[in-house]
Protein backbone atom coordinates (compact mmCIF):
# COMPACT_ATOMS: atom_id res chain seq x y z
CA UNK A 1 94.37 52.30 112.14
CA UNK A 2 93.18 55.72 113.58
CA UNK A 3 90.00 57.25 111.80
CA UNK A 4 91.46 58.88 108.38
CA UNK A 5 94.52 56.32 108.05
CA UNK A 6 96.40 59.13 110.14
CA UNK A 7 98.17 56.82 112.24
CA UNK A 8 98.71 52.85 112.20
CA UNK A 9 100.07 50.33 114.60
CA UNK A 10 102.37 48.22 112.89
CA UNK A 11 104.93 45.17 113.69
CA UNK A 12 107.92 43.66 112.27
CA UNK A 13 107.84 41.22 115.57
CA UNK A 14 109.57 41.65 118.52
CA UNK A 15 109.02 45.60 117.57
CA UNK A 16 106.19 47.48 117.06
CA UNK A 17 105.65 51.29 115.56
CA UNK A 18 103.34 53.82 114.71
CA UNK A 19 103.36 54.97 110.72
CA UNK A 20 101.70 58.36 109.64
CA UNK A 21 101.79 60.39 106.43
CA UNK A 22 103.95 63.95 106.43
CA UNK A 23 103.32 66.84 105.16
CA UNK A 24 105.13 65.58 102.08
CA UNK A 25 103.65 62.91 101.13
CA UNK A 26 106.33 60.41 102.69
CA UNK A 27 105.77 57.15 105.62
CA UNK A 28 107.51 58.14 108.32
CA UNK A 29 107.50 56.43 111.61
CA UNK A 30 107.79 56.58 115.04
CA UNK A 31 111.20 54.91 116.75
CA UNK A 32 110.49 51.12 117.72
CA UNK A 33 109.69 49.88 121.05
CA UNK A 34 107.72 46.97 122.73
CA UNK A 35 104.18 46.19 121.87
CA UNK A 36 102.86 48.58 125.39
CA UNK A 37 104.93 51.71 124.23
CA UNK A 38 103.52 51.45 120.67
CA UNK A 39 99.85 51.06 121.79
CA UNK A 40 100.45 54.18 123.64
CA UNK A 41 101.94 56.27 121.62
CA UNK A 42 98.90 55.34 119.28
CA UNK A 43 95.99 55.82 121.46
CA UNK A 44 97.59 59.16 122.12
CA UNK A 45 98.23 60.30 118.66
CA UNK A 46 94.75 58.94 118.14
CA UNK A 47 93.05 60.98 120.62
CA UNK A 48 95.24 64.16 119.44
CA UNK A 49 93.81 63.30 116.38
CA UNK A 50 89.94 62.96 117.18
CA UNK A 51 90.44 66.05 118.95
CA UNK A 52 91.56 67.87 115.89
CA UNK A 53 88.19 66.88 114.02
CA UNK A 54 86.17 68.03 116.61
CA UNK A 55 88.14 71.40 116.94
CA UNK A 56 87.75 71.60 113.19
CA UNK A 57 83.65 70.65 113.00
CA UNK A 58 83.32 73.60 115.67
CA UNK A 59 85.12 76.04 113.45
């Protein structure tokens, strides 16, 4: 899990996905892929996401 539960890496094996909350309050996730997309697309969103706090704490 990213910091906040934003985003998690999650499985149903051979697949793998990212999960975050919307706006709405609903799970929605990313489209499957293998295990190296996913762990990309997570770091990413995690980094995005880091990025936002520190945007915010200068504010």
């Amino acid at each position: 899990m990213s910091c906040c539960d934003e985003y998690q890496l999650c499985s149903e094996i051979p697949q793998y996905f990212v999960t975050r909350w919307d706006k709405t309050g609903r799970l929605v996730e990313t489209g499957r892929s293998d295990y190296s997309t996913a762990v990309e697309a997570w770091l990413a969103l995690g980094a995005q996401h880091r990025q936002w706090h520190r945007n915010r704490a200068a504010s």
